[in-house]
C-alpha atoms as a PDB file:
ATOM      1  CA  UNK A   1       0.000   0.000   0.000  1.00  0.00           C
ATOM      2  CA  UNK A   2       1.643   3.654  -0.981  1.00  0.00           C
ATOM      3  CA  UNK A   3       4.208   1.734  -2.426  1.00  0.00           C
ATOM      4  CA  UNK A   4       4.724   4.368  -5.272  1.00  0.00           C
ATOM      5  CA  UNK A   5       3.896   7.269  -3.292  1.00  0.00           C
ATOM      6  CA  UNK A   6       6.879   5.947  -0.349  1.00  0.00           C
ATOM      7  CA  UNK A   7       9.213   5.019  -3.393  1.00  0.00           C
ATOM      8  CA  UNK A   8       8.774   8.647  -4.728  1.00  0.00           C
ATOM      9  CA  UNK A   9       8.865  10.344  -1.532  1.00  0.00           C
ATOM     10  CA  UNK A  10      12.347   8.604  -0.990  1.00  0.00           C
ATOM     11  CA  UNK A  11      13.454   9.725  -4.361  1.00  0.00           C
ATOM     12  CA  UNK A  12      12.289  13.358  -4.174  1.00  0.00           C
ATOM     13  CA  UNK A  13      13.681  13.665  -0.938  1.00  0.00           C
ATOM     14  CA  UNK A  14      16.967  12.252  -1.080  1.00  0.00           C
ATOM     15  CA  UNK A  15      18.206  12.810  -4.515  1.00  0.00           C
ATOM     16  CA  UNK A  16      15.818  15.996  -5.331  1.00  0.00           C
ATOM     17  CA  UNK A  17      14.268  14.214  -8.281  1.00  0.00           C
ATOM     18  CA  UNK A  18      10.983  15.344  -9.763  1.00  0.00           C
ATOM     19  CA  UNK A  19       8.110  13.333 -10.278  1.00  0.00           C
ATOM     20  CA  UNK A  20       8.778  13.362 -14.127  1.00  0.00           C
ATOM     21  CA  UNK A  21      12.693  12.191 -13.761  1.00  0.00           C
ATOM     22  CA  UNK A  22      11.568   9.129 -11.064  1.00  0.00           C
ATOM     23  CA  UNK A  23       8.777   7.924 -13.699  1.00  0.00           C
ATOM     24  CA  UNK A  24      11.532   8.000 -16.422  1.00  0.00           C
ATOM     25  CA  UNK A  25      13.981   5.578 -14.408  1.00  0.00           C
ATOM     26  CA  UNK A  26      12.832   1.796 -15.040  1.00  0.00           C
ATOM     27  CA  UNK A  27      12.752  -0.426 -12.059  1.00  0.00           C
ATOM     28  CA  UNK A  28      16.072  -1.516 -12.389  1.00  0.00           C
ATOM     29  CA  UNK A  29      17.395   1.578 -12.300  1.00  0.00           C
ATOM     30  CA  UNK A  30      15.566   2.333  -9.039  1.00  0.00           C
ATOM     31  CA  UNK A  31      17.060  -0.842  -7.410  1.00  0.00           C
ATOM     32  CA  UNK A  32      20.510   0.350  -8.313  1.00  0.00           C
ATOM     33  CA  UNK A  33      20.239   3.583  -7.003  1.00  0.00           C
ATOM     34  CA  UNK A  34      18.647   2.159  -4.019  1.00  0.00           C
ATOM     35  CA  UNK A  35      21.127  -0.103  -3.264  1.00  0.00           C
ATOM     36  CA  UNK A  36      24.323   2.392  -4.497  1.00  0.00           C
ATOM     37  CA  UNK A  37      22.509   4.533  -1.760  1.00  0.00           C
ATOM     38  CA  UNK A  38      22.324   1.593   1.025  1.00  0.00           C
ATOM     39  CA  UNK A  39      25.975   1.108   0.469  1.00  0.00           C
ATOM     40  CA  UNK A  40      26.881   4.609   0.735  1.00  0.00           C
ATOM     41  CA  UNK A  41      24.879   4.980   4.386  1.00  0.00           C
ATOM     42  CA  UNK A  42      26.643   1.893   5.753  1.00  0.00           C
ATOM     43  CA  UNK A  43      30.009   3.416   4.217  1.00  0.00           C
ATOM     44  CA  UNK A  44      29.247   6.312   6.093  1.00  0.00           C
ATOM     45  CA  UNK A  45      27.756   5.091   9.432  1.00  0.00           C
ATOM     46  CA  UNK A  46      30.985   2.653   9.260  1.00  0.00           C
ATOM     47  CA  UNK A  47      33.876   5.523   9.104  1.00  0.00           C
ATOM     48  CA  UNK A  48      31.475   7.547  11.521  1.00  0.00           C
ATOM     49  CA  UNK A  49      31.724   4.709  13.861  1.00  0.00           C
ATOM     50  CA  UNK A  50      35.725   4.257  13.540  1.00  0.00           C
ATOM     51  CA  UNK A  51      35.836   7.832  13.836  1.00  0.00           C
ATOM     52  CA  UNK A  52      34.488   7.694  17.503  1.00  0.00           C
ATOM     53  CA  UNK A  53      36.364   4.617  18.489  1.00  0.00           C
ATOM     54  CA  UNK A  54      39.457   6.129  17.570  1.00  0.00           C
ATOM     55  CA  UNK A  55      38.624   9.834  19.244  1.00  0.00           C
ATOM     56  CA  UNK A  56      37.743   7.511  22.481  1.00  0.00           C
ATOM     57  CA  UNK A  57      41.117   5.523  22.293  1.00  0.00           C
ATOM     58  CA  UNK A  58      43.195   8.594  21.491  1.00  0.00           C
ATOM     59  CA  UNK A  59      41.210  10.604  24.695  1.00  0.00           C
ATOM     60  CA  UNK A  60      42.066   7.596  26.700  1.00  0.00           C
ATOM     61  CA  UNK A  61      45.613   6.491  25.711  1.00  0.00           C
ATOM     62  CA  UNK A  62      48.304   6.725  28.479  1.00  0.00           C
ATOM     63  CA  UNK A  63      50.869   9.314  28.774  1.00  0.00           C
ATOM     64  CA  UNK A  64      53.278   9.866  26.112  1.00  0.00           C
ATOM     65  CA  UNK A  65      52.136   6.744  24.022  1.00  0.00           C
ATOM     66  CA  UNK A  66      51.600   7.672  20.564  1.00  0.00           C
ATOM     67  CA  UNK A  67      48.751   8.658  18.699  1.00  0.00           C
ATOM     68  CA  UNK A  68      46.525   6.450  16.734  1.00  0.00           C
ATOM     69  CA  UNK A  69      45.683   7.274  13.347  1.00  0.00           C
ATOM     70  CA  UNK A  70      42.235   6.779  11.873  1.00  0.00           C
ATOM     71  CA  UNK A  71      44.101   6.255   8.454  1.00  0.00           C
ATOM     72  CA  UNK A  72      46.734   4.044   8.360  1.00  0.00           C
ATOM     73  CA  UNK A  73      49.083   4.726   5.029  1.00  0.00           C
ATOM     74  CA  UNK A  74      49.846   2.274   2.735  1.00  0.00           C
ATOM     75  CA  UNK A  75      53.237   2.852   0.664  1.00  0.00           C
ATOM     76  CA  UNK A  76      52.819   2.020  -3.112  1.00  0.00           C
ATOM     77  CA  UNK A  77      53.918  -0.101  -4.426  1.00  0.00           C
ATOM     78  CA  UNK A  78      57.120  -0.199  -6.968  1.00  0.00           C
ATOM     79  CA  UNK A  79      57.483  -0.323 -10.399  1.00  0.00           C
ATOM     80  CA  UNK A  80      59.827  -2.677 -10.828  1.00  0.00           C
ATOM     81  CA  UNK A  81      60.544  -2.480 -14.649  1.00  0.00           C
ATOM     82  CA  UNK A  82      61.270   1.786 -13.947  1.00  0.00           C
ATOM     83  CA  UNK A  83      63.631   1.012 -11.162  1.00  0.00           C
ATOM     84  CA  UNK A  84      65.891  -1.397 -12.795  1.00  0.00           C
ATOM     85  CA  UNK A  85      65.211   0.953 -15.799  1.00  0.00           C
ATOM     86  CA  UNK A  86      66.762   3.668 -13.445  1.00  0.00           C
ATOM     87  CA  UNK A  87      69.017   1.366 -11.829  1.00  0.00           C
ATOM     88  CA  UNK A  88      70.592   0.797 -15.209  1.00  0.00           C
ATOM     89  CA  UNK A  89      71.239   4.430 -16.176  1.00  0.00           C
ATOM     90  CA  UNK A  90      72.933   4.874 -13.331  1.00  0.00           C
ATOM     91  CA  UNK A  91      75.123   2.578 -13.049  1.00  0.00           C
ATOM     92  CA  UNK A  92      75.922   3.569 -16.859  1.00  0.00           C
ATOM     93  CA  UNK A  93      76.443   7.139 -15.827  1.00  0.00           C
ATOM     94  CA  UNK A  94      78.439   6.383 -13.356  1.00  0.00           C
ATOM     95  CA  UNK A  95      80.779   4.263 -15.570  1.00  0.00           C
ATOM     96  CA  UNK A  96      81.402   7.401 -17.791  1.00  0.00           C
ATOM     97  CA  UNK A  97      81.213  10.402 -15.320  1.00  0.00           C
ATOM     98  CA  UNK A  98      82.249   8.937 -12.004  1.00  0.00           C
ATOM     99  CA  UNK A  99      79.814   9.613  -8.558  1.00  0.00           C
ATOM    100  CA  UNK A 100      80.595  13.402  -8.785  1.00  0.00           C
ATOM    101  CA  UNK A 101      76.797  14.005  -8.998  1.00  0.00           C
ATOM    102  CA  UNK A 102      76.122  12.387  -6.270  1.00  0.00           C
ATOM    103  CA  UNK A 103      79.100  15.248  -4.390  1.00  0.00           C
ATOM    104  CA  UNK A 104      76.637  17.677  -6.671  1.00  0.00           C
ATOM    105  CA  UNK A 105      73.246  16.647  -4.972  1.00  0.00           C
ATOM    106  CA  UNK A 106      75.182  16.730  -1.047  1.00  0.00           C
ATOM    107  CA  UNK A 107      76.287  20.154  -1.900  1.00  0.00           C
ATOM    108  CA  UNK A 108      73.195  21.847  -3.480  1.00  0.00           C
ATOM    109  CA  UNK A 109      71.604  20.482  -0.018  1.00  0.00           C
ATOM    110  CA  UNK A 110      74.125  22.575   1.489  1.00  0.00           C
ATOM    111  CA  UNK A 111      75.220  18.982   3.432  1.00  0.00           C
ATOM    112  CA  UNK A 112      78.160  17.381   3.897  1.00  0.00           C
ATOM    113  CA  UNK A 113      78.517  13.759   2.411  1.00  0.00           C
ATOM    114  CA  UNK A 114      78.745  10.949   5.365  1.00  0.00           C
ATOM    115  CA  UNK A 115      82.229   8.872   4.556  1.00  0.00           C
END
């Protein structure tokens, strides 16, 4: 009962369609957006969550222990074929020129090269 009127209501309200553009979508179209929209709210309710357990663990960590991050970095990974790529222009450069660039790099720092 008021199954159109509840499905338009949602529709109208939530992604500010008019009655035209929710009579256009076909029922398939209306389950994916209904379930896209499902997925974002538990996406949501999910980092809101985290959010609070980490604010709570952070308020009630001890004394100069460190702080826990909500996001944890990842480091990319390499690419393998540009590093030995890179790996084998250097060592060719250094063949011809010597390691004076490296002398070049320490020095443009303004810091001393470690012996």
């Amino acid at each position: 009962m008021y199954s159109y009127e509840r499905e338009l209501a949602f529709f109208v309200v939530n992604f500010n369609m008019s009655k035209r553009d929710f009579d256009e979508l076909t029922e398939k179209e209306k389950l994916f957006i209904r379930k896209e929209w499902e997925n974002k709210v538990i996406f949501e309710s999910t980092m809101t969550r985290n959010a609070a357990l980490n604010a709570i663990a952070n308020a009630n960590r001890k004394k100069n222990s460190r702080f826990i991050e909500l996001h944890k970095k990842k480091q990319e990974k390499a690419d393998k074929e540009f590093n030995t790529a890179a790996i084998v222009l250097i060592r060719d450069m250094e063949e011809r020129e010597g390691k004076g660039w490296v002398d070049e790099i320490y020095q443009a720092n303004g810091l001393k090269r470690p012996e």
